[in-house]
C-alpha atoms as a PDB file:
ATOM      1  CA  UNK A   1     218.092 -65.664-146.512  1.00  0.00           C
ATOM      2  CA  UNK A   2     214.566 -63.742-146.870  1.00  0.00           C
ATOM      3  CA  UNK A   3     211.985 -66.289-148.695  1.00  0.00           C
ATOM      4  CA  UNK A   4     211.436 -64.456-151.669  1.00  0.00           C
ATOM      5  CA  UNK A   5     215.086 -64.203-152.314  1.00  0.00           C
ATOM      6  CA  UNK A   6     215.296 -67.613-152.066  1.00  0.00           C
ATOM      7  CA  UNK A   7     212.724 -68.395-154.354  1.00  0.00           C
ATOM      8  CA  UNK A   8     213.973 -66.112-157.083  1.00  0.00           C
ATOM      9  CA  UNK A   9     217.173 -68.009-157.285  1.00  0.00           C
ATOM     10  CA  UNK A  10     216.357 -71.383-156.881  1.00  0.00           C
ATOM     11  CA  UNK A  11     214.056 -70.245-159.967  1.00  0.00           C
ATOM     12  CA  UNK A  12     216.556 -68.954-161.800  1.00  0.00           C
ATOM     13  CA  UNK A  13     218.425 -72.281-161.337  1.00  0.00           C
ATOM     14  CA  UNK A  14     220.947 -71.665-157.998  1.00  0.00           C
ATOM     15  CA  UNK A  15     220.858 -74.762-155.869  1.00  0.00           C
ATOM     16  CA  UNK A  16     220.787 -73.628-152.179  1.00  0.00           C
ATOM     17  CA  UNK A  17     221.273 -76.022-150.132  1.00  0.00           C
ATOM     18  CA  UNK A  18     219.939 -74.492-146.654  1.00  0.00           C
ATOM     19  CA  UNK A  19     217.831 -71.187-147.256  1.00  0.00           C
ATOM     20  CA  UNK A  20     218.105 -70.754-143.002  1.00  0.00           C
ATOM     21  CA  UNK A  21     222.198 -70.397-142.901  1.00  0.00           C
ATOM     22  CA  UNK A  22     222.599 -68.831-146.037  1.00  0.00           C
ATOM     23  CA  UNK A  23     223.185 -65.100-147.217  1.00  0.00           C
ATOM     24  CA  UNK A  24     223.384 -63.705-149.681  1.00  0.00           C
ATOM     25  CA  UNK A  25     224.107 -59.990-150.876  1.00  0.00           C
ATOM     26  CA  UNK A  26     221.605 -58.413-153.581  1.00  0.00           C
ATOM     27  CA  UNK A  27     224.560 -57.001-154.968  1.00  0.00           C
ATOM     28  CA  UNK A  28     226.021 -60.387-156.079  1.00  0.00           C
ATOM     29  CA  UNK A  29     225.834 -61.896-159.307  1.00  0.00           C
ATOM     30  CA  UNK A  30     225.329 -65.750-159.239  1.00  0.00           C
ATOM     31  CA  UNK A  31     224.601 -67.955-162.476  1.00  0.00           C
ATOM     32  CA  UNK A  32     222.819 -70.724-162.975  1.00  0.00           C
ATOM     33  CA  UNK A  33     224.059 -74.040-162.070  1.00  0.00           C
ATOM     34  CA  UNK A  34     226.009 -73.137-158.877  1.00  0.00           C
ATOM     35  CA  UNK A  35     225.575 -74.854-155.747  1.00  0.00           C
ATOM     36  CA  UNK A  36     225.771 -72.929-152.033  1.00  0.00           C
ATOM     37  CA  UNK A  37     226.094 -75.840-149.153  1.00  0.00           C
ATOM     38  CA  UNK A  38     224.803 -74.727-145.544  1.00  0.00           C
ATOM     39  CA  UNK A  39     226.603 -71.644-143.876  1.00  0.00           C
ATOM     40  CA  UNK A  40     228.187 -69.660-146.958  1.00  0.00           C
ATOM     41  CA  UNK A  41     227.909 -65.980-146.522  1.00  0.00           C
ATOM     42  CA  UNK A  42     228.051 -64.039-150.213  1.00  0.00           C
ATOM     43  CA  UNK A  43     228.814 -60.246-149.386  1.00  0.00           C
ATOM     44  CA  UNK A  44     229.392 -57.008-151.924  1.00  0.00           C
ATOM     45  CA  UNK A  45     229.993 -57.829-155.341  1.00  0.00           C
ATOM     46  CA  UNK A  46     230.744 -60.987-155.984  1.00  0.00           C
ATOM     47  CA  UNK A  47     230.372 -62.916-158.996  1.00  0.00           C
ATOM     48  CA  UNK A  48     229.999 -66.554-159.128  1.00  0.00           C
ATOM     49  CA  UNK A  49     229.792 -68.128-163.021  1.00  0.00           C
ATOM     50  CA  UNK A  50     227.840 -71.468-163.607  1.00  0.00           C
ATOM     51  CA  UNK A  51     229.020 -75.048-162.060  1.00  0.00           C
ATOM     52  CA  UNK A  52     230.985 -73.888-159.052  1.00  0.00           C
ATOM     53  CA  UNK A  53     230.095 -75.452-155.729  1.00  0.00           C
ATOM     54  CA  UNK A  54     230.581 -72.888-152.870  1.00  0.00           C
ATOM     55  CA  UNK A  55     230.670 -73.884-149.298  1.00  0.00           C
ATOM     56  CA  UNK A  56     229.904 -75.293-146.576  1.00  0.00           C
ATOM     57  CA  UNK A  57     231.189 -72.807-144.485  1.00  0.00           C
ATOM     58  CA  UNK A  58     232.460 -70.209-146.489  1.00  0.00           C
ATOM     59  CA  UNK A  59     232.687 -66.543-146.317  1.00  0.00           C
ATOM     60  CA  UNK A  60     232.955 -64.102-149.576  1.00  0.00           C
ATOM     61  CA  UNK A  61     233.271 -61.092-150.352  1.00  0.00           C
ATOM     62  CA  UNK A  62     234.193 -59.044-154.170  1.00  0.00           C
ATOM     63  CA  UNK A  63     235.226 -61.795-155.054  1.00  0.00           C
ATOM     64  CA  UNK A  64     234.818 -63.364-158.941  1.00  0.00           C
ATOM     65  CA  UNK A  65     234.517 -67.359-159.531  1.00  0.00           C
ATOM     66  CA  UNK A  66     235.124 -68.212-163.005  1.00  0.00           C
ATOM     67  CA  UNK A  67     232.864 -71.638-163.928  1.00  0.00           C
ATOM     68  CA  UNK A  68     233.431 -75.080-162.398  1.00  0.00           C
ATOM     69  CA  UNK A  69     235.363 -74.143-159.514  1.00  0.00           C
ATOM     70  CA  UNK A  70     234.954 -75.141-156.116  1.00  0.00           C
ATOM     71  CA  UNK A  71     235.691 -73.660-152.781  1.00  0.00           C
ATOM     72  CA  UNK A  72     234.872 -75.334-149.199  1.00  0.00           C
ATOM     73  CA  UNK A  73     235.609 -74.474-145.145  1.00  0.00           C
ATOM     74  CA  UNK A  74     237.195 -70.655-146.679  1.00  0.00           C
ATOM     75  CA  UNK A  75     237.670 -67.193-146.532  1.00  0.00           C
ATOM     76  CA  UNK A  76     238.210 -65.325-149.522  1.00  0.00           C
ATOM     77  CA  UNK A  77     237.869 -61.263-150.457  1.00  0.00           C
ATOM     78  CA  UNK A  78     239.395 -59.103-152.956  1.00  0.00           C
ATOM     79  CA  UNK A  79     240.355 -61.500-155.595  1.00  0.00           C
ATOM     80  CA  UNK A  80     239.637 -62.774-158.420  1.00  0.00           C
ATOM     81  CA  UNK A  81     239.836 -67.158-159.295  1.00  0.00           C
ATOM     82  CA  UNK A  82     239.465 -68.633-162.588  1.00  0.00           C
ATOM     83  CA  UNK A  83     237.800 -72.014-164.065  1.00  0.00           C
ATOM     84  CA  UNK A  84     237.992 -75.317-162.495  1.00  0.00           C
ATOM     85  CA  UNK A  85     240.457 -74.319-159.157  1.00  0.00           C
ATOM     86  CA  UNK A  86     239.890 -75.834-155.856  1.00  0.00           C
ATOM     87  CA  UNK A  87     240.199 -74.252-152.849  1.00  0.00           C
ATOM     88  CA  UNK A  88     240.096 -75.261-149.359  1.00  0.00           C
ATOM     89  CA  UNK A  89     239.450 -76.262-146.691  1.00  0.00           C
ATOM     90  CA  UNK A  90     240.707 -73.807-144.386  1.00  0.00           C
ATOM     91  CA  UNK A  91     242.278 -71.553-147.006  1.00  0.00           C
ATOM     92  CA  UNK A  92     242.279 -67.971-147.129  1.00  0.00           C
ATOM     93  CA  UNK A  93     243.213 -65.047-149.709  1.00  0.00           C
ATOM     94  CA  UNK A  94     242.937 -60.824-149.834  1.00  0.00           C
ATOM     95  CA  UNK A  95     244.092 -58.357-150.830  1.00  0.00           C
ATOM     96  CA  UNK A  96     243.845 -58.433-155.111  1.00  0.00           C
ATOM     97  CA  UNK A  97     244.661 -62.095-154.991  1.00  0.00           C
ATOM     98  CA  UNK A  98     244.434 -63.167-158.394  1.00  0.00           C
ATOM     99  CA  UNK A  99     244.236 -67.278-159.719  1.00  0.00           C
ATOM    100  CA  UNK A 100     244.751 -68.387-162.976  1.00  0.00           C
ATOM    101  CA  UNK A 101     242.665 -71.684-164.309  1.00  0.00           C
ATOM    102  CA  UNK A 102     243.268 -74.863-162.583  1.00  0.00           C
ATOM    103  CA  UNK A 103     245.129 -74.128-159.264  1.00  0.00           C
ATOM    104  CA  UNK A 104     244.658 -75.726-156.396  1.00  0.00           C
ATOM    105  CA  UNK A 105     244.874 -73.905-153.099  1.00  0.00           C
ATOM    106  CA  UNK A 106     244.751 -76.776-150.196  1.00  0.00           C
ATOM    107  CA  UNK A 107     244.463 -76.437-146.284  1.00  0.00           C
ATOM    108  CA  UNK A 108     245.293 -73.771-144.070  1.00  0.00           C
ATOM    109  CA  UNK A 109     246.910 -71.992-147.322  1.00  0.00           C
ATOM    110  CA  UNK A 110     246.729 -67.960-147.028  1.00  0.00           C
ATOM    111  CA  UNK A 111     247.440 -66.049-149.965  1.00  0.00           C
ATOM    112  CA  UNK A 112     248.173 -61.892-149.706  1.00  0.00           C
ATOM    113  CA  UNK A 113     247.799 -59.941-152.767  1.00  0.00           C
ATOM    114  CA  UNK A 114     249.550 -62.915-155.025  1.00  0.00           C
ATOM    115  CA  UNK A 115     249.343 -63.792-158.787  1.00  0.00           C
ATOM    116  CA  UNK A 116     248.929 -67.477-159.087  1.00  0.00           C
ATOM    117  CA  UNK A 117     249.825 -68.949-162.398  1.00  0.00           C
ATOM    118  CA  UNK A 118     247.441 -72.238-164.393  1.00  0.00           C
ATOM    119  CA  UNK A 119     247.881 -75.325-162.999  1.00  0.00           C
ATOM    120  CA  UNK A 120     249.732 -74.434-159.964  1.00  0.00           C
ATOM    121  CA  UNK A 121     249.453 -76.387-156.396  1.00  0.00           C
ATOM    122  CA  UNK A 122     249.991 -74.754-153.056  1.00  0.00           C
ATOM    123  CA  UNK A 123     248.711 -77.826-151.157  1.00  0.00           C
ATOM    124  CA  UNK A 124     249.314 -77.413-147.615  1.00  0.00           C
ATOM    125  CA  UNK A 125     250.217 -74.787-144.503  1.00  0.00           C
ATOM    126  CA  UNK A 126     251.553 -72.333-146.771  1.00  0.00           C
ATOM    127  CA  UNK A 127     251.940 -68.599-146.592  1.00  0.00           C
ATOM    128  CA  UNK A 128     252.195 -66.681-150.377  1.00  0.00           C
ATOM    129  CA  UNK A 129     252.352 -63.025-149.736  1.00  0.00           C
ATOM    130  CA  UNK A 130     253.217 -60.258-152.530  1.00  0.00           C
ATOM    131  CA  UNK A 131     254.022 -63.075-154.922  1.00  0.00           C
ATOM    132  CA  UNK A 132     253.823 -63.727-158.488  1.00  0.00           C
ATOM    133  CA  UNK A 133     253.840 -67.505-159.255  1.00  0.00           C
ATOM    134  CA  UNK A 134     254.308 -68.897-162.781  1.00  0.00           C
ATOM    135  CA  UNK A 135     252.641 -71.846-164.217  1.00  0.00           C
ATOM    136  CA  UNK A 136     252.663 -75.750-163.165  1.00  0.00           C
ATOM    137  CA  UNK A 137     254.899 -74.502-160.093  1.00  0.00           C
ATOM    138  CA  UNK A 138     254.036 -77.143-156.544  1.00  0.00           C
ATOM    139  CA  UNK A 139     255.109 -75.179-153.582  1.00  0.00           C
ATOM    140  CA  UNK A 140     255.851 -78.050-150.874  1.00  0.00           C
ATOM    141  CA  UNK A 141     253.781 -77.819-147.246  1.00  0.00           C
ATOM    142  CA  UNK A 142     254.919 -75.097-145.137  1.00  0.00           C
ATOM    143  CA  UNK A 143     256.626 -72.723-147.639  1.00  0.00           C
ATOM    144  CA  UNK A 144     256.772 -69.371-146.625  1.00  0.00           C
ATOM    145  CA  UNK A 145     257.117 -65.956-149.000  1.00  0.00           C
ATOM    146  CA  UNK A 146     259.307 -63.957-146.475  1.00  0.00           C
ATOM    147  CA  UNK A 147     257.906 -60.828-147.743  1.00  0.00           C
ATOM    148  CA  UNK A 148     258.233 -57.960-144.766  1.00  0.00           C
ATOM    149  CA  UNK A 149     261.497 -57.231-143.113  1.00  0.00           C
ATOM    150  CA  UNK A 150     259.794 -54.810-140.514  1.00  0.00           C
ATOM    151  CA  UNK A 151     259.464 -51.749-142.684  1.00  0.00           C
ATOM    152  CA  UNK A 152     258.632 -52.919-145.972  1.00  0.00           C
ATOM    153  CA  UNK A 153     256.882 -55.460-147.829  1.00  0.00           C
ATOM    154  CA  UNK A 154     258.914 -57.297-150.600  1.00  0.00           C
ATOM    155  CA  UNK A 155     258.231 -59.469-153.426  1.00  0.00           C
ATOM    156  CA  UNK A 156     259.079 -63.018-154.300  1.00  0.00           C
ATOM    157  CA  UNK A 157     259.029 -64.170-157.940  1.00  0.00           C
ATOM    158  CA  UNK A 158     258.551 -68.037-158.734  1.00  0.00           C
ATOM    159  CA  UNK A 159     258.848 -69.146-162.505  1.00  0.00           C
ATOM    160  CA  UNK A 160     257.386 -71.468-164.311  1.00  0.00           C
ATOM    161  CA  UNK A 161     257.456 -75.147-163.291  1.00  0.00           C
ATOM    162  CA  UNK A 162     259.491 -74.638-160.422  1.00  0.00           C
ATOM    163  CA  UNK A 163     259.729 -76.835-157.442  1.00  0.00           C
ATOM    164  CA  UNK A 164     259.859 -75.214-154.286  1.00  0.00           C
ATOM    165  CA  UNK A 165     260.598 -78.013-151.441  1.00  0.00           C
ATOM    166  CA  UNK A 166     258.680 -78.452-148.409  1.00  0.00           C
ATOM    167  CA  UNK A 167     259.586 -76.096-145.550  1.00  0.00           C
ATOM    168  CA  UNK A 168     261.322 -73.616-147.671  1.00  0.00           C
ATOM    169  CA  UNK A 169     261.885 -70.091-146.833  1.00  0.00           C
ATOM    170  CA  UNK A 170     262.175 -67.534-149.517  1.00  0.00           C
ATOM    171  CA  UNK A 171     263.800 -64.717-148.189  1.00  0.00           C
ATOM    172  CA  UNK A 172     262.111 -61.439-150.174  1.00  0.00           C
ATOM    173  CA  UNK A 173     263.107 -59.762-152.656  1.00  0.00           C
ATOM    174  CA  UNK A 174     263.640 -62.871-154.183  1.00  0.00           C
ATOM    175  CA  UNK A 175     263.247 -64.524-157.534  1.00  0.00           C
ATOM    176  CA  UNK A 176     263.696 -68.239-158.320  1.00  0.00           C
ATOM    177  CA  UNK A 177     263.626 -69.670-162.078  1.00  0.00           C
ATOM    178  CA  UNK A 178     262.169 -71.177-164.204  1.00  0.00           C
ATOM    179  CA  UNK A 179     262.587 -75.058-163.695  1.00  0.00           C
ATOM    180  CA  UNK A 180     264.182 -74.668-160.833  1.00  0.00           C
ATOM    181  CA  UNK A 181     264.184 -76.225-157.475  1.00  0.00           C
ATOM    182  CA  UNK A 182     264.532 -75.943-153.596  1.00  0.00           C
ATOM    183  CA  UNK A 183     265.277 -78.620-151.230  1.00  0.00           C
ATOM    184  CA  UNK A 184     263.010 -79.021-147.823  1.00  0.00           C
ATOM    185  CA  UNK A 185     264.080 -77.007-145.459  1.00  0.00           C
ATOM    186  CA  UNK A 186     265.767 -74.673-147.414  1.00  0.00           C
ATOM    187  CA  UNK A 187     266.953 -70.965-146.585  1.00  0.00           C
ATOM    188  CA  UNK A 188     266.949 -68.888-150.179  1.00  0.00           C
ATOM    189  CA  UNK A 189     268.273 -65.681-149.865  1.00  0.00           C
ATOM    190  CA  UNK A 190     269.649 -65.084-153.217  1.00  0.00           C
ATOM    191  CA  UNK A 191     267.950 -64.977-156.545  1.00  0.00           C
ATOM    192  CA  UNK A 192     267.787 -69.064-158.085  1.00  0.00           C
ATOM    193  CA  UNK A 193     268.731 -69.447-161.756  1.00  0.00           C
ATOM    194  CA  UNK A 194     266.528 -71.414-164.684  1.00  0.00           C
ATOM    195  CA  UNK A 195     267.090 -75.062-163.780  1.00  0.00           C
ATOM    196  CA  UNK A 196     269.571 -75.018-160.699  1.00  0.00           C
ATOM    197  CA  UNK A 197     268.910 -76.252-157.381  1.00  0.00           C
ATOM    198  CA  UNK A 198     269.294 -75.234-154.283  1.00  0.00           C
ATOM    199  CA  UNK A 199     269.596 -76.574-150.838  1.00  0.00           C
ATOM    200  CA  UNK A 200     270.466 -75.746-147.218  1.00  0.00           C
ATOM    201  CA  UNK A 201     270.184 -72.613-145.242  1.00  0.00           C
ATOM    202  CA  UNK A 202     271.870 -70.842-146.657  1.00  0.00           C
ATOM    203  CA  UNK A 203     270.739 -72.361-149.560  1.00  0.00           C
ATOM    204  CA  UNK A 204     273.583 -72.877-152.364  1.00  0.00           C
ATOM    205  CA  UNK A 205     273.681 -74.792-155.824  1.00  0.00           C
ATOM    206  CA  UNK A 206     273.483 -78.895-155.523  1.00  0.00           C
ATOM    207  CA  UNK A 207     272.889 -79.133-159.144  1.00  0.00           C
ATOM    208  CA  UNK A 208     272.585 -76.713-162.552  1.00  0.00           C
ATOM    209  CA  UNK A 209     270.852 -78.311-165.429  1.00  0.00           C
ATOM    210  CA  UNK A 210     269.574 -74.298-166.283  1.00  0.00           C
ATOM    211  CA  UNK A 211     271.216 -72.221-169.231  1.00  0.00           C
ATOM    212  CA  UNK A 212     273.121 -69.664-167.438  1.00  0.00           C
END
C-alpha cells in the first residue's frame, strides 16, 4: 500500500494493521472503524461498513460487508454478506453469493452462487452450490449440494430450521422442509416434507412430526 494511501485512511479512521502487505483498490469503499490484519488484498468494488475485522490473509473482491462482521484466512468475490457473520478460516464464496445477518460460514466451507438465510451455520468442509438456504438451518460437516449431473447445474432448496446431518448428500433438484431433518450419512434424492426425517442412502422417512 502507497504511503499516502495509507495515511488517508488511517485518518479517516481504518485501522491497518501492516501498510507493507496490504492492498487496497481506490475503487473500494471502506468505513470507519474497520480493521485490515497483515496480507488482505481489497480489489474492485468492494464495500466494507464500520466494525468488521478483515483478514489476515484474505483476498476480496466486489464484494459488500455489512457492519460488525468478520472474515479471516478467505477468499470471497461476487457476493454480498450482511451484519455480524463470521467467516472463515479457509472459506470461500462466488459467484452472487448472497448472506443474510448472522451466519456463520466455518472452515474449508465453499459457497457457489447460494442464498444463505439469518442465523444459519455451515460450520465445516461443506460444499453449497446453487442453493437457497432458509433461516436458523445447521448444515452438519461435509454436506454436499449435489448440484451438476454433467450437463446441468441444479438447485437444492433448504427451509427454515432444518437440520441437515453430517455427511449428507443432497441429490439436486432437491428441496427439503421446513423443520426437517437428515441423518449423517444420508443419500436424499427425493424432495423432504415440513418436519419428517430422513435417513439412509437412499434416504427414506424415520419419523414425520410435519403437516403433510
Amino acid at each position: 500500500m502507497e504511503l499516502e494511501q495509507y495515511k488517508r485512511m488511517s485518518a479517516a479512521g481504518i485501522d491497518i494493521d501492516d501498510q507493507t502487505s496490504t492492498f487496497i483498490d481506490h475503487s473500494s469503499k471502506i468505513s470507519s472503524g474497520v480493521r485490515i490484519l497483515p496480507n488482505t488484498i481489497i480489489k474492485g468494488d468492494c464495500i466494507i461498513e464500520s466494525d468488521c475485522v478483515i483478514g489476515p490473509n484474505t483476498f476480496l473482491k466486489d464484494v459488500i460487508i455489512a457492519s460488525g462482521t468478520k472474515v479471516e484466512f478467505s477468499h470471497l468475490q461476487n457476493s454480498s454478506i450482511g451484519q455480524f457473520c463470521t467467516i472463515g478460516p479457509f472459506a470461500r464464496m462466488r459467484q452472487n453469493c448472497k448472506l443474510h445477518d448472522k451466519v456463520s460460514i466455518g472452515n474449508f466451507v465453499e459457497l457457489k452462487d447460494s442464498e444463505i438465510g439469518s442465523g444459519t451455520k455451515i460450520s465445516h468442509y461443506s460444499y453449497v452450490g446453487d442453493s437457497t438456504v432458509g433461516t436458523d438451518v445447521n448444515i452438519g460437516a461435509g454436506t454436499i449440494t449435489c448440484n451438476f449431473d454433467g450437463e446441468n447445474k441444479h438447485v437444492t432448496r433448504i427451509g427454515n430450521n432444518a437440520f441437515i446431518g453430517s455427511g449428507t448428500m443432497l441429490i439436486a433438484p432437491v428441496s427439503i422442509g421446513p423443520g426437517a431433518k437428515t441423518g449423517a450419512g444420508s443419500v436424499v434424492t427425493h424432495d423432504v416434507n415440513k418436519g419428517v426425517t430422513v435417513v439412509g442412502n437412499p434416504a427414506k422417512i424415520l419419523h414425520n412430526s410435519g403437516n403433510l
